[in-house]
PDB file of N, CA and C in Angstrom:
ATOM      1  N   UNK A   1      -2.447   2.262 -18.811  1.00  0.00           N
ATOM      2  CA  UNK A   1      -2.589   0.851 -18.544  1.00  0.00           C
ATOM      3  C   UNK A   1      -2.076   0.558 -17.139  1.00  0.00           C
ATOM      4  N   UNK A   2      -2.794  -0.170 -16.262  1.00  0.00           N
ATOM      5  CA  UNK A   2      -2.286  -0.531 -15.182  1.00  0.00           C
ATOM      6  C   UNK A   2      -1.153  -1.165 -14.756  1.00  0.00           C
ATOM      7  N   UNK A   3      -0.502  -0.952 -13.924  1.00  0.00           N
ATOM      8  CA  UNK A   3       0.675  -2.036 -13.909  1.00  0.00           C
ATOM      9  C   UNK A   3       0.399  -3.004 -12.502  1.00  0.00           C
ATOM     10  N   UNK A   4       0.930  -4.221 -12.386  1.00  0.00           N
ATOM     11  CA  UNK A   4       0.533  -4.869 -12.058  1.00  0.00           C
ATOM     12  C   UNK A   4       1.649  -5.501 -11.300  1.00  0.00           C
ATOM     13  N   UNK A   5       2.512  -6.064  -9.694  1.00  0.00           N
ATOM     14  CA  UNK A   5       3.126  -6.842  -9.135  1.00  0.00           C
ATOM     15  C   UNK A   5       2.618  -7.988  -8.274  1.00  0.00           C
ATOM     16  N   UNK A   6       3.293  -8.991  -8.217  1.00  0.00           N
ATOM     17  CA  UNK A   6       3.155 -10.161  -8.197  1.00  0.00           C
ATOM     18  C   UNK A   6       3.591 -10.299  -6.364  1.00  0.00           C
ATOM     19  N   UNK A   7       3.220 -10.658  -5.338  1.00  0.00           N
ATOM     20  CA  UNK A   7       4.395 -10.747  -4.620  1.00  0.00           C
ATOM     21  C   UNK A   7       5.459 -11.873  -4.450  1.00  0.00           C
ATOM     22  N   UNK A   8       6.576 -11.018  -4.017  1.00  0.00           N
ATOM     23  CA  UNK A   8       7.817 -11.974  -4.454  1.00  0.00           C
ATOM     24  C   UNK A   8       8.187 -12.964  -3.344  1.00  0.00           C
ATOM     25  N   UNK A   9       8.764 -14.096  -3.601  1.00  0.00           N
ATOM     26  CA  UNK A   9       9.288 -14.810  -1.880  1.00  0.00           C
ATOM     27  C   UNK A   9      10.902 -14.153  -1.717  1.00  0.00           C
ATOM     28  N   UNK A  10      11.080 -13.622  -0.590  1.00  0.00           N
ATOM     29  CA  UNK A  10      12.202 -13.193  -0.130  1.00  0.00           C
ATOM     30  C   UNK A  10      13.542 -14.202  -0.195  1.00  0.00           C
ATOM     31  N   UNK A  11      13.743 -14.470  -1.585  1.00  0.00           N
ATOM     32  CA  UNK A  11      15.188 -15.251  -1.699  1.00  0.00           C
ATOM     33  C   UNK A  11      15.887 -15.326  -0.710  1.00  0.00           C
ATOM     34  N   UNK A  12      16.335 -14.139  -0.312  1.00  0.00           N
ATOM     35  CA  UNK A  12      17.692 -14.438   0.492  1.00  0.00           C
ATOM     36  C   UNK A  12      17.256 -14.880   1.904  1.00  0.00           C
ATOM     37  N   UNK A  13      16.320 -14.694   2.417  1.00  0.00           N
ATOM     38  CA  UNK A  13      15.127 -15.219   3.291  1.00  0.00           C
ATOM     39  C   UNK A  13      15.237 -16.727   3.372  1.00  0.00           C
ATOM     40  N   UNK A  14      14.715 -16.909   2.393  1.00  0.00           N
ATOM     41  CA  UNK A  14      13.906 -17.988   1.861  1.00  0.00           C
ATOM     42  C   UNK A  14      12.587 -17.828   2.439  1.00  0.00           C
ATOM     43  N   UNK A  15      11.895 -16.615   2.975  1.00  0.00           N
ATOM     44  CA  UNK A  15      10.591 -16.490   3.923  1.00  0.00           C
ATOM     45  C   UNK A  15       9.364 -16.486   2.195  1.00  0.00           C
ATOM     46  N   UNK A  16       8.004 -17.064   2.416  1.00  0.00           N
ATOM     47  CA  UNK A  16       7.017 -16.410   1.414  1.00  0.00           C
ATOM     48  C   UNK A  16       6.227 -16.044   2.474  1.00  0.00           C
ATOM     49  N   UNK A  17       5.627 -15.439   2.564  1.00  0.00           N
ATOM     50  CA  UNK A  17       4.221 -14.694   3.414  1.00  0.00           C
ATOM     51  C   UNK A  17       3.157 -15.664   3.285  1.00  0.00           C
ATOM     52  N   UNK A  18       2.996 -16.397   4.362  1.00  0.00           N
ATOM     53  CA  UNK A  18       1.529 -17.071   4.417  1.00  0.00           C
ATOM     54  C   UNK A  18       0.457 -16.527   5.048  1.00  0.00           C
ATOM     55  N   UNK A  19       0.415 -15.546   5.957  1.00  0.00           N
ATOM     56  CA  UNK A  19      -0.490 -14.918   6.709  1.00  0.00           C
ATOM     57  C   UNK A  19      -1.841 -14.361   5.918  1.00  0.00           C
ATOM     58  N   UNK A  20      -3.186 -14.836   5.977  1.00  0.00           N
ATOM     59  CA  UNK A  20      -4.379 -14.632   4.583  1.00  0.00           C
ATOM     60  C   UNK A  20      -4.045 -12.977   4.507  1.00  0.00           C
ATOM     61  N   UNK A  21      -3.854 -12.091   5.578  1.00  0.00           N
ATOM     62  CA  UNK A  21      -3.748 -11.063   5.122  1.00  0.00           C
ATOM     63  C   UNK A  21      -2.567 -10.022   4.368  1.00  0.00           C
ATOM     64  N   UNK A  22      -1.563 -10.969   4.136  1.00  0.00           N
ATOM     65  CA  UNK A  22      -0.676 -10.638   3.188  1.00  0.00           C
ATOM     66  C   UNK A  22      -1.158 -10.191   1.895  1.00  0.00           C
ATOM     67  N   UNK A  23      -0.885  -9.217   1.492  1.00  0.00           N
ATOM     68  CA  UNK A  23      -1.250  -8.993  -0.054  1.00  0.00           C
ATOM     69  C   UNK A  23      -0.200  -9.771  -0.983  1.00  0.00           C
ATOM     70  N   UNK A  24      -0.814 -10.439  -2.092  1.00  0.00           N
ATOM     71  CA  UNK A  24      -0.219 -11.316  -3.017  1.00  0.00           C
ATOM     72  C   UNK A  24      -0.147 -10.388  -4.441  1.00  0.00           C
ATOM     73  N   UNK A  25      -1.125  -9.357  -5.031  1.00  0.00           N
ATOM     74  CA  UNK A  25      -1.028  -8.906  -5.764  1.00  0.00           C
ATOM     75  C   UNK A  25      -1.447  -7.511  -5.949  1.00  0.00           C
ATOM     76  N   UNK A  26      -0.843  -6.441  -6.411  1.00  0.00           N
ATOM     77  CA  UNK A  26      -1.662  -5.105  -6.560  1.00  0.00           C
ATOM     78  C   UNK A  26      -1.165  -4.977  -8.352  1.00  0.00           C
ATOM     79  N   UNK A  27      -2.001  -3.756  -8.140  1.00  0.00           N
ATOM     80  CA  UNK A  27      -2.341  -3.134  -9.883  1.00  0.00           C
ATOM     81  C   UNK A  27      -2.933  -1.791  -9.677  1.00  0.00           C
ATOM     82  N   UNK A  28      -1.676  -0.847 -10.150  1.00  0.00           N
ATOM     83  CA  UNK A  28      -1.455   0.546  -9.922  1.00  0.00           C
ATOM     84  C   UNK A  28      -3.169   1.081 -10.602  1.00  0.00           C
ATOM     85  N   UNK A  29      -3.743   1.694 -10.478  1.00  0.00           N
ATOM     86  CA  UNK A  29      -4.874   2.772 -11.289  1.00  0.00           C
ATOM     87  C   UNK A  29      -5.146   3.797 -11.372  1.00  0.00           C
ATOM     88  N   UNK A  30      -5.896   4.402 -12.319  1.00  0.00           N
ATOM     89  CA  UNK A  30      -5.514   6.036 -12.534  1.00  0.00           C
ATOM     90  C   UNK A  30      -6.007   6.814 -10.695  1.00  0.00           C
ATOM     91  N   UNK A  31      -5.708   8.145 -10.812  1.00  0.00           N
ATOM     92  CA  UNK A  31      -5.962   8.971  -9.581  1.00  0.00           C
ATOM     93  C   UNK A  31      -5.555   8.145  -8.013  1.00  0.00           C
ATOM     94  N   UNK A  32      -4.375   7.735  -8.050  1.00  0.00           N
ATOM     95  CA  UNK A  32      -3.846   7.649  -6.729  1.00  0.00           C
ATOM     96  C   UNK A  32      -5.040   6.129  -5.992  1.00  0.00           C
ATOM     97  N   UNK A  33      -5.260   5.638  -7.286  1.00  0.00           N
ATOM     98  CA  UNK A  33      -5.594   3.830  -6.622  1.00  0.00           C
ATOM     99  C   UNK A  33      -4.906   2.803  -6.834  1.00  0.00           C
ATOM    100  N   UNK A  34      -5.008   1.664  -5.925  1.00  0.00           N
ATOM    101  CA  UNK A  34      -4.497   0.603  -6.159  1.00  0.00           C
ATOM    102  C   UNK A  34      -5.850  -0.494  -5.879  1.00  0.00           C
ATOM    103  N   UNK A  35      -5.334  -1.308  -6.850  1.00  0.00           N
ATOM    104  CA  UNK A  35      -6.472  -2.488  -7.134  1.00  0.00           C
ATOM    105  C   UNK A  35      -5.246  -4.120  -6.011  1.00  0.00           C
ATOM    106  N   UNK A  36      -6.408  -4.424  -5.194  1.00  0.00           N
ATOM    107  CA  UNK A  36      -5.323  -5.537  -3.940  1.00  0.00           C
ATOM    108  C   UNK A  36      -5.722  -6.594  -4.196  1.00  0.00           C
ATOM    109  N   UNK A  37      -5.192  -8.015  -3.909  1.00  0.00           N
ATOM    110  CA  UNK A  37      -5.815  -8.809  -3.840  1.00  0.00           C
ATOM    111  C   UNK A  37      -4.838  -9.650  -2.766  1.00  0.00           C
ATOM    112  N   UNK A  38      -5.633  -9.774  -1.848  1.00  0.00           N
ATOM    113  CA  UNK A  38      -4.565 -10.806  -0.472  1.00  0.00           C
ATOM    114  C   UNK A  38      -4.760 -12.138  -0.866  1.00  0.00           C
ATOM    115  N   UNK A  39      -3.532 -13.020   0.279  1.00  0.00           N
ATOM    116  CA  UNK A  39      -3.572 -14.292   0.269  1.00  0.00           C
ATOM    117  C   UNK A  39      -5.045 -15.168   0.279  1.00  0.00           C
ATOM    118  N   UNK A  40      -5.275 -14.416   0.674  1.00  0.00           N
ATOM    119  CA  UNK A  40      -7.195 -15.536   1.255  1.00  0.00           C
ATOM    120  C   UNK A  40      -7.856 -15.384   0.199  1.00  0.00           C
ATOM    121  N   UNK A  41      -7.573 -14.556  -1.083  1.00  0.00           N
ATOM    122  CA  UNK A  41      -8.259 -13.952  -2.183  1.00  0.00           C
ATOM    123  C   UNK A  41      -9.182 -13.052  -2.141  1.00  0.00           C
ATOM    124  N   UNK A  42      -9.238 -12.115  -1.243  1.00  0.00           N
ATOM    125  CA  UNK A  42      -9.621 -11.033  -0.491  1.00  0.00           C
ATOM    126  C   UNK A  42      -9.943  -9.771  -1.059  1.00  0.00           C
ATOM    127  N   UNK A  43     -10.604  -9.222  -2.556  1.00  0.00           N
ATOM    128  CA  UNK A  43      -9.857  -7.985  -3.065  1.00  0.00           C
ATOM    129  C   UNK A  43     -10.695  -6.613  -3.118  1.00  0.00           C
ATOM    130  N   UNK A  44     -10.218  -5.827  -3.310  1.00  0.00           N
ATOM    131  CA  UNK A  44     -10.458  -4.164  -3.120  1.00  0.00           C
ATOM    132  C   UNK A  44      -9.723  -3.217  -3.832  1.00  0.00           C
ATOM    133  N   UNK A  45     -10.463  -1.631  -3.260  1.00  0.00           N
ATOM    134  CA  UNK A  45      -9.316  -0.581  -4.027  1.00  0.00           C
ATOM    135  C   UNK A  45      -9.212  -0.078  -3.021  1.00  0.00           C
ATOM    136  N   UNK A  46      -8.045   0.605  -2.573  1.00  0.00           N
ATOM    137  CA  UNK A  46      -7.154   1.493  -2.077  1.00  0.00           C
ATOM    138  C   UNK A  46      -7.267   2.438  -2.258  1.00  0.00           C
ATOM    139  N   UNK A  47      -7.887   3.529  -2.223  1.00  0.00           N
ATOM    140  CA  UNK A  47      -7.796   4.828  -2.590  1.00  0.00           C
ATOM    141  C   UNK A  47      -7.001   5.813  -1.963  1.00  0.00           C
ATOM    142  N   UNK A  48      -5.673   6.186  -2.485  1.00  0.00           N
ATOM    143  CA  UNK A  48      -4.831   7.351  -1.977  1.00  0.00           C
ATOM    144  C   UNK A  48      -4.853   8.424  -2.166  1.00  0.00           C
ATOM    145  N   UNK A  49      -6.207   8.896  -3.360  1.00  0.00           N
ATOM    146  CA  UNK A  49      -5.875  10.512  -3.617  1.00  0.00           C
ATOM    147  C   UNK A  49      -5.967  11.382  -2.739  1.00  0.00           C
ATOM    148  N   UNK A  50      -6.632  11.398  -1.682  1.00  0.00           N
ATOM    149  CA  UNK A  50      -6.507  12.382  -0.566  1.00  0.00           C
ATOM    150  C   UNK A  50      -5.234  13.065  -0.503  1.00  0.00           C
ATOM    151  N   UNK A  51      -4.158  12.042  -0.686  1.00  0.00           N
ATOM    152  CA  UNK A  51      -2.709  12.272   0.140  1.00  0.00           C
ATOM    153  C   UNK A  51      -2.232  13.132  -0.629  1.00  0.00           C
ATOM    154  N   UNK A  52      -2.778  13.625  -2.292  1.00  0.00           N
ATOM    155  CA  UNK A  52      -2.225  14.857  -3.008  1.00  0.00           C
ATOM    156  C   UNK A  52      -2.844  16.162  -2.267  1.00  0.00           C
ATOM    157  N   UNK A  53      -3.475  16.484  -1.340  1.00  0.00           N
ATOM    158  CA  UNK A  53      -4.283  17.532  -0.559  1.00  0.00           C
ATOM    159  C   UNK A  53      -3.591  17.763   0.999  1.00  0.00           C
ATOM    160  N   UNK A  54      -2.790  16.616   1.269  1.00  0.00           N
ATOM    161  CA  UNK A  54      -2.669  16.656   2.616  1.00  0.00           C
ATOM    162  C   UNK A  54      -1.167  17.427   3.014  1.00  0.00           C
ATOM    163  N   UNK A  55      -2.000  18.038   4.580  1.00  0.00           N
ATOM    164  CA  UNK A  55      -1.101  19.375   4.496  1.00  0.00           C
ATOM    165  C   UNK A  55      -0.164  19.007   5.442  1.00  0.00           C
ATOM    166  N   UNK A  56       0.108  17.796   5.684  1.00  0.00           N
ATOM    167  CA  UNK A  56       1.742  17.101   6.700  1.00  0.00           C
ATOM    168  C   UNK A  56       1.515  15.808   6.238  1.00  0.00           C
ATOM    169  N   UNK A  57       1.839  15.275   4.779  1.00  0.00           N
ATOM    170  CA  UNK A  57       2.051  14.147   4.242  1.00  0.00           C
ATOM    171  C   UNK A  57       3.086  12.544   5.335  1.00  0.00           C
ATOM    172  N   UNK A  58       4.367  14.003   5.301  1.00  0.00           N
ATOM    173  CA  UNK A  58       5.221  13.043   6.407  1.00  0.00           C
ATOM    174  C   UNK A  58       5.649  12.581   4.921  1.00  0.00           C
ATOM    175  N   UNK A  59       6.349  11.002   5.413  1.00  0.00           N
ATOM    176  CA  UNK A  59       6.859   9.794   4.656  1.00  0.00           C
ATOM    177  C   UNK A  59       6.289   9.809   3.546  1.00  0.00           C
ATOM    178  N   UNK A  60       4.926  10.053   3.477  1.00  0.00           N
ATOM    179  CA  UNK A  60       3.652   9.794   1.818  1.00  0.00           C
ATOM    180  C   UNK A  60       4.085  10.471   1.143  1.00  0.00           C
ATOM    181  N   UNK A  61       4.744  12.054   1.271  1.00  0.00           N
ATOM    182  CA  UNK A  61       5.205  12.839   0.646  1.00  0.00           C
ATOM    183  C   UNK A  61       5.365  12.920  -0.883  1.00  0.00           C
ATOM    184  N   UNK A  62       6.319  11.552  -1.097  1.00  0.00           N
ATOM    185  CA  UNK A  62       6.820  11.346  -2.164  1.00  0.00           C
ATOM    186  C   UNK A  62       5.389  10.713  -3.466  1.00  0.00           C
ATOM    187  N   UNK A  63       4.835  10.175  -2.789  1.00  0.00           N
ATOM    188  CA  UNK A  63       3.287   9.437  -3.149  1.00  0.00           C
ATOM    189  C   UNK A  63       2.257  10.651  -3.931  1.00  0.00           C
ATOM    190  N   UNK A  64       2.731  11.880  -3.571  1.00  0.00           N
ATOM    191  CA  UNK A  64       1.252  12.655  -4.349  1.00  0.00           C
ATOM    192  C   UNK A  64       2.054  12.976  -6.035  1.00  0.00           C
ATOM    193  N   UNK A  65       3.192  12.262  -6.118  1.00  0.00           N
ATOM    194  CA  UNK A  65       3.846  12.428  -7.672  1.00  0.00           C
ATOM    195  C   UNK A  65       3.430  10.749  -8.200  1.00  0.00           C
ATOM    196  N   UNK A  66       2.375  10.863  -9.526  1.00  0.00           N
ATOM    197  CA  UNK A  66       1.583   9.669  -9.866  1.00  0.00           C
ATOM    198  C   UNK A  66       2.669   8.647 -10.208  1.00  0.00           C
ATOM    199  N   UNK A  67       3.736   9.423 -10.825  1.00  0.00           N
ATOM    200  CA  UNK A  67       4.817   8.521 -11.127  1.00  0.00           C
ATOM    201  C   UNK A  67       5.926   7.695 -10.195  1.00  0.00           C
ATOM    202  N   UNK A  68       5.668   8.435  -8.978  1.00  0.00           N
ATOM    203  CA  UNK A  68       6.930   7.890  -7.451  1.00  0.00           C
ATOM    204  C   UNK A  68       5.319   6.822  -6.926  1.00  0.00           C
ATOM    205  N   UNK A  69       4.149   7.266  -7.002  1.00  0.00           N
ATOM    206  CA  UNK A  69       3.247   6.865  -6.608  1.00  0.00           C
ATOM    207  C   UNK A  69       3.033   4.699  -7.214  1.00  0.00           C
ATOM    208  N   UNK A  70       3.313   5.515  -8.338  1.00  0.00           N
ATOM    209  CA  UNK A  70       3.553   3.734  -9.574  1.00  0.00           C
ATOM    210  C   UNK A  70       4.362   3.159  -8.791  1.00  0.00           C
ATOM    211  N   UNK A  71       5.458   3.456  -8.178  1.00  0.00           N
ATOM    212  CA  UNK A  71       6.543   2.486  -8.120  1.00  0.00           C
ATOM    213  C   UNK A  71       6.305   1.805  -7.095  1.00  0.00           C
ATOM    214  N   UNK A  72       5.304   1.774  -6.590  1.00  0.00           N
ATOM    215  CA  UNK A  72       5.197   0.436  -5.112  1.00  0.00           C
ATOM    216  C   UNK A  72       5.150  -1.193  -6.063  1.00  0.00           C
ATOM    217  N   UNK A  73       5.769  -1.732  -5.125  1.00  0.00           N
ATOM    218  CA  UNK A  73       6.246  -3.483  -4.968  1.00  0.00           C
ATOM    219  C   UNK A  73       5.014  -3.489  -3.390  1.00  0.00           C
ATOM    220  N   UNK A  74       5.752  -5.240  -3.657  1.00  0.00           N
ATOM    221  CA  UNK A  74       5.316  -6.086  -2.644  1.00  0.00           C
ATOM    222  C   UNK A  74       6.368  -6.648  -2.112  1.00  0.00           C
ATOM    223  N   UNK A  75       6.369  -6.477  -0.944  1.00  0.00           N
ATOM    224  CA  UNK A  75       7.789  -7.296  -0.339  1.00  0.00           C
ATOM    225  C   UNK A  75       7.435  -7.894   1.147  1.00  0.00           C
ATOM    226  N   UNK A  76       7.091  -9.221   0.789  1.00  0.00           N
ATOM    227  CA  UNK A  76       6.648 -10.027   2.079  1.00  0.00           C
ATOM    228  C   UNK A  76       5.525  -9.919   2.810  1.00  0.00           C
ATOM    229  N   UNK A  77       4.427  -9.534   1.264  1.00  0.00           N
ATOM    230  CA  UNK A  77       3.407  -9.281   1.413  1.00  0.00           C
ATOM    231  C   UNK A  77       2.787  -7.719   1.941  1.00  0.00           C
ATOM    232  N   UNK A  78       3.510  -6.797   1.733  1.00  0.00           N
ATOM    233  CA  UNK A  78       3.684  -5.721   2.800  1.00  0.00           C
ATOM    234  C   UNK A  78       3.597  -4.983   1.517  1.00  0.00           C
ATOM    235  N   UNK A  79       3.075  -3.504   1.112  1.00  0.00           N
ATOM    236  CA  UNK A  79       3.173  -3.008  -0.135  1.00  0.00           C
ATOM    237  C   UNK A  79       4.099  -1.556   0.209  1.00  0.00           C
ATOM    238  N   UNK A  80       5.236  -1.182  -0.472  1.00  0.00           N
ATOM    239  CA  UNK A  80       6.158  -0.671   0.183  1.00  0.00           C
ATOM    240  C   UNK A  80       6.692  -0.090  -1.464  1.00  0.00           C
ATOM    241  N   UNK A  81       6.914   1.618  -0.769  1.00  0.00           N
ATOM    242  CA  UNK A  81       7.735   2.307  -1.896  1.00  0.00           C
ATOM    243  C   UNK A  81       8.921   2.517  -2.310  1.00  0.00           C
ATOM    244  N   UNK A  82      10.083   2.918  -2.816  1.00  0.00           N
ATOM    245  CA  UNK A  82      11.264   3.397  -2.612  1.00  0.00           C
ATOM    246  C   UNK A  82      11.878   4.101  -1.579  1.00  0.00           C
ATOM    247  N   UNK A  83      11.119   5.064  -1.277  1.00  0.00           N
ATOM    248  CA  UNK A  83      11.360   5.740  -0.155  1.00  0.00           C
ATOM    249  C   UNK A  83      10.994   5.152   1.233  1.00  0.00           C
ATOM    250  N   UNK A  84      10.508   3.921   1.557  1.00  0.00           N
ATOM    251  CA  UNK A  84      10.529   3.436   2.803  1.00  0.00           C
ATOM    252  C   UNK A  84       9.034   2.926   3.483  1.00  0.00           C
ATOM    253  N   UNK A  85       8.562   3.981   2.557  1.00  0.00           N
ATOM    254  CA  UNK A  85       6.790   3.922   3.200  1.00  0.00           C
ATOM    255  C   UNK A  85       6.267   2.632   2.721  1.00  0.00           C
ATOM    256  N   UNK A  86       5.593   2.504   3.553  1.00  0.00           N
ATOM    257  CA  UNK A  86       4.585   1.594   3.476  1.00  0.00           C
ATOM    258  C   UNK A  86       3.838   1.439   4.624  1.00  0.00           C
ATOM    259  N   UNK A  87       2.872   0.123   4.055  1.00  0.00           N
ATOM    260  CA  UNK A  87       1.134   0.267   5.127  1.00  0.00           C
ATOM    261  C   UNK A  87       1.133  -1.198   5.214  1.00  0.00           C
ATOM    262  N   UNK A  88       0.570  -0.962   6.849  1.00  0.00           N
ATOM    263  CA  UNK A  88       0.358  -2.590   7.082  1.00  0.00           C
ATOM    264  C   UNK A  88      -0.865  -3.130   6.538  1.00  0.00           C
ATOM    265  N   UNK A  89      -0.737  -4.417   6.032  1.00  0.00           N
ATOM    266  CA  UNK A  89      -1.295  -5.270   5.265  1.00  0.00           C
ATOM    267  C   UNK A  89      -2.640  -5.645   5.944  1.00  0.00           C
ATOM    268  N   UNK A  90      -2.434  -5.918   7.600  1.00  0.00           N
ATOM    269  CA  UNK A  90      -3.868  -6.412   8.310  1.00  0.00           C
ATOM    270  C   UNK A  90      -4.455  -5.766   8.232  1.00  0.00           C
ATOM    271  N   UNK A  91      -4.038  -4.150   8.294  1.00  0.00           N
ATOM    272  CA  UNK A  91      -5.076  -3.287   8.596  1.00  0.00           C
ATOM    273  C   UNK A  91      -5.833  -2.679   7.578  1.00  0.00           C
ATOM    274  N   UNK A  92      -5.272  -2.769   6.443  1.00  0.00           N
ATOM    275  CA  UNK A  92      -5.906  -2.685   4.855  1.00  0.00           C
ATOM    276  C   UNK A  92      -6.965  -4.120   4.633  1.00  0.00           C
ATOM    277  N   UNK A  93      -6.530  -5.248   4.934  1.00  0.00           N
ATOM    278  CA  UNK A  93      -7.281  -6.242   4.862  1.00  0.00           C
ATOM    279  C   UNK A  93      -8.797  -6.123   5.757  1.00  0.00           C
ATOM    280  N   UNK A  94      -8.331  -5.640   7.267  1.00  0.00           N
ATOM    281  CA  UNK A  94      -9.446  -5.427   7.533  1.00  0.00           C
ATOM    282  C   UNK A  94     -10.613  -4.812   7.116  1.00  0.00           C
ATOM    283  N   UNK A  95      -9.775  -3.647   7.376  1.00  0.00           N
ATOM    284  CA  UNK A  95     -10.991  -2.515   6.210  1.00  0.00           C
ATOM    285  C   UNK A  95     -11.671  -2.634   4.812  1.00  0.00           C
ATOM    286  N   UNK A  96     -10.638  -3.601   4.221  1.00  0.00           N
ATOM    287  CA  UNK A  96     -11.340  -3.943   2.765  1.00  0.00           C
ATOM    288  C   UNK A  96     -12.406  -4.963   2.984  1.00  0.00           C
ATOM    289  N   UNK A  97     -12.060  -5.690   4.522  1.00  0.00           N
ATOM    290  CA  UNK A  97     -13.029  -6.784   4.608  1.00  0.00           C
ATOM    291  C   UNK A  97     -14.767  -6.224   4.450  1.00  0.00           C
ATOM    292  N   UNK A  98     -14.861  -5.303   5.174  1.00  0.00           N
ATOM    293  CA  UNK A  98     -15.836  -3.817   5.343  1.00  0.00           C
ATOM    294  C   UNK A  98     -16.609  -3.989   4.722  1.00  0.00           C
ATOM    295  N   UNK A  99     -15.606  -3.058   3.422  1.00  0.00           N
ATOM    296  CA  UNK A  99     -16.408  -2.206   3.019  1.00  0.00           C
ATOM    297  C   UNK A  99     -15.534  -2.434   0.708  1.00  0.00           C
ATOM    298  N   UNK A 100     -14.673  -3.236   0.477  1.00  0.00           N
ATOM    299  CA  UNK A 100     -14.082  -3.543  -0.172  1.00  0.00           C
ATOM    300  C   UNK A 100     -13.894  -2.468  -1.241  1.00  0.00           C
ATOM    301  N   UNK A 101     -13.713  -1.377  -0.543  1.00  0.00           N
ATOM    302  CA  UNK A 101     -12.546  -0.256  -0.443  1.00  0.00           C
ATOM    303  C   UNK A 101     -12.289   0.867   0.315  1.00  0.00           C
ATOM    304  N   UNK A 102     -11.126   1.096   0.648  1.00  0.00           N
ATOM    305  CA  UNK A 102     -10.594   2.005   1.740  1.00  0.00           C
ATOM    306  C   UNK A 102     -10.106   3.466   0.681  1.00  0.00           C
ATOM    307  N   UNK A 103      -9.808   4.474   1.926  1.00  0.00           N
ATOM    308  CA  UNK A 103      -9.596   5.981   1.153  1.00  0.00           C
ATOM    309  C   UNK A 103      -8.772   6.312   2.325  1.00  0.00           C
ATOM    310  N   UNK A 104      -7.998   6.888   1.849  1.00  0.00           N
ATOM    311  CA  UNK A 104      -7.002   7.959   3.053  1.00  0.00           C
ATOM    312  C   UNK A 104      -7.823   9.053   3.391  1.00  0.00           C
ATOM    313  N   UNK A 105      -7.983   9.154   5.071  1.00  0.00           N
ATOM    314  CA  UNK A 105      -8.875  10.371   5.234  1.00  0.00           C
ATOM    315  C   UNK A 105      -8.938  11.277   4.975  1.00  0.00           C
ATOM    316  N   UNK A 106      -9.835  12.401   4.414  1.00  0.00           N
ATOM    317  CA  UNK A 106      -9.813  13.673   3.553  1.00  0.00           C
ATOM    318  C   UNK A 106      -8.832  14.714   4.642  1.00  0.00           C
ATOM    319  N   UNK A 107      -8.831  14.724   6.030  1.00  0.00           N
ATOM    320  CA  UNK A 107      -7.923  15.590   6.464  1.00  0.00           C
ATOM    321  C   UNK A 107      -6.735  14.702   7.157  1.00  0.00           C
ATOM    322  N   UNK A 108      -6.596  13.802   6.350  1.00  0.00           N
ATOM    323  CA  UNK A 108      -4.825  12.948   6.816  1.00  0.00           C
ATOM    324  C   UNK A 108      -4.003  13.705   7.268  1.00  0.00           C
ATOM    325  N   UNK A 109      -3.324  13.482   8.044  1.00  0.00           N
ATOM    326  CA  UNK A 109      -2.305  14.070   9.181  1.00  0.00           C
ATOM    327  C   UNK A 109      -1.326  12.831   9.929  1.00  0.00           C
ATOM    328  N   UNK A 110      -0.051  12.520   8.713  1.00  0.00           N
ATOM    329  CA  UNK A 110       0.823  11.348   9.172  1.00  0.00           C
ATOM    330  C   UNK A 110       1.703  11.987  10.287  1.00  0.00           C
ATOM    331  N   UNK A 111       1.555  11.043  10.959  1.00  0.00           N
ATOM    332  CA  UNK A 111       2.515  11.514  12.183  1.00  0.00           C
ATOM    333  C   UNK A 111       3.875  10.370  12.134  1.00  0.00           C
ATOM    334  N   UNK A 112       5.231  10.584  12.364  1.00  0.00           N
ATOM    335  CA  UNK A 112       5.723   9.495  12.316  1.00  0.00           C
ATOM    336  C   UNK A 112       6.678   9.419  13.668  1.00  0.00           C
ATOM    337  N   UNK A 113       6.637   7.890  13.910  1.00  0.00           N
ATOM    338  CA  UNK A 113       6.816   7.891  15.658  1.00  0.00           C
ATOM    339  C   UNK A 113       7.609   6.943  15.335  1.00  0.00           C
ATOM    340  N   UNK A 114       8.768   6.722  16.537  1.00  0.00           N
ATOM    341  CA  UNK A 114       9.640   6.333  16.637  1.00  0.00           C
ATOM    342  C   UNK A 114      11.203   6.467  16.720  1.00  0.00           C
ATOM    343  N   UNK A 115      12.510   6.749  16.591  1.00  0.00           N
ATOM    344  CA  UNK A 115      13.621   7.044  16.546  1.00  0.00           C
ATOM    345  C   UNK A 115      13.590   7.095  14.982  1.00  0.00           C
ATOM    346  N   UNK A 116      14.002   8.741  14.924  1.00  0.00           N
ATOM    347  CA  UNK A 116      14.462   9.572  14.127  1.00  0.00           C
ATOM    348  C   UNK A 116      15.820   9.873  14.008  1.00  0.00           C
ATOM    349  N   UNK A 117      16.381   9.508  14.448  1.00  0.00           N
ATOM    350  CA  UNK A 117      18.003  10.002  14.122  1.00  0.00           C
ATOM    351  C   UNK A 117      18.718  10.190  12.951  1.00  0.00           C
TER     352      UNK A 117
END
């Protein structure tokens, strides 16, 4: 059965995400999908199974286990795991605008940039 989050307004914030391309709701699905639906009412699937094949995951790492994979939230519209990862929202919106669903590329290769310390 799918599971399903809501997105939350950042209490201690007090911020909610108004931007249309905020995601407002996802719903986990079998083989590494997620079912989206943004602020503008915008919706699609996500397709992550690639990322169980990919041979420098990086950060996703944790994502090719279906069960670490379940545990994404929404936090300020932004869809984000335990471990830190997450994907920006415009750029999923865009692409769903497309083609109303996206796939991680069959030879994905995350690179991660920035201060590592």
């Amino acid at each position: 059965m799918p599971s399903q989050t809501e997105a939350q307004e950042n209490s201690a914030a007090g911020v909610t995400p108004a931007a249309p391309w905020r995601i407002q709701a996802v719903s986990v699905l079998p083989d590494h999908r997620l079912a989206l639906t943004f602020r503008d009412g915008l919706s699609g699937i996500a397709d992550f199974s690639a990322i169980r094949t990919s041979t420098n995951p990086g950060i996703y790492a944790p994502l090719t286990s279906a069960e670490f994979f379940a545990q994404v939230r929404i936090e300020l519209g932004v869809l984000i795991w335990p471990n830190g990862a997450d994907l920006d929202p415009a750029w999923l919106h865009e692409s769903l605008s497309a083609d109303k669903t996206w796939s991680v590329p069959n030879a994905v290769h995350f690179t991660i940039t920035g201060n590592q310390s």
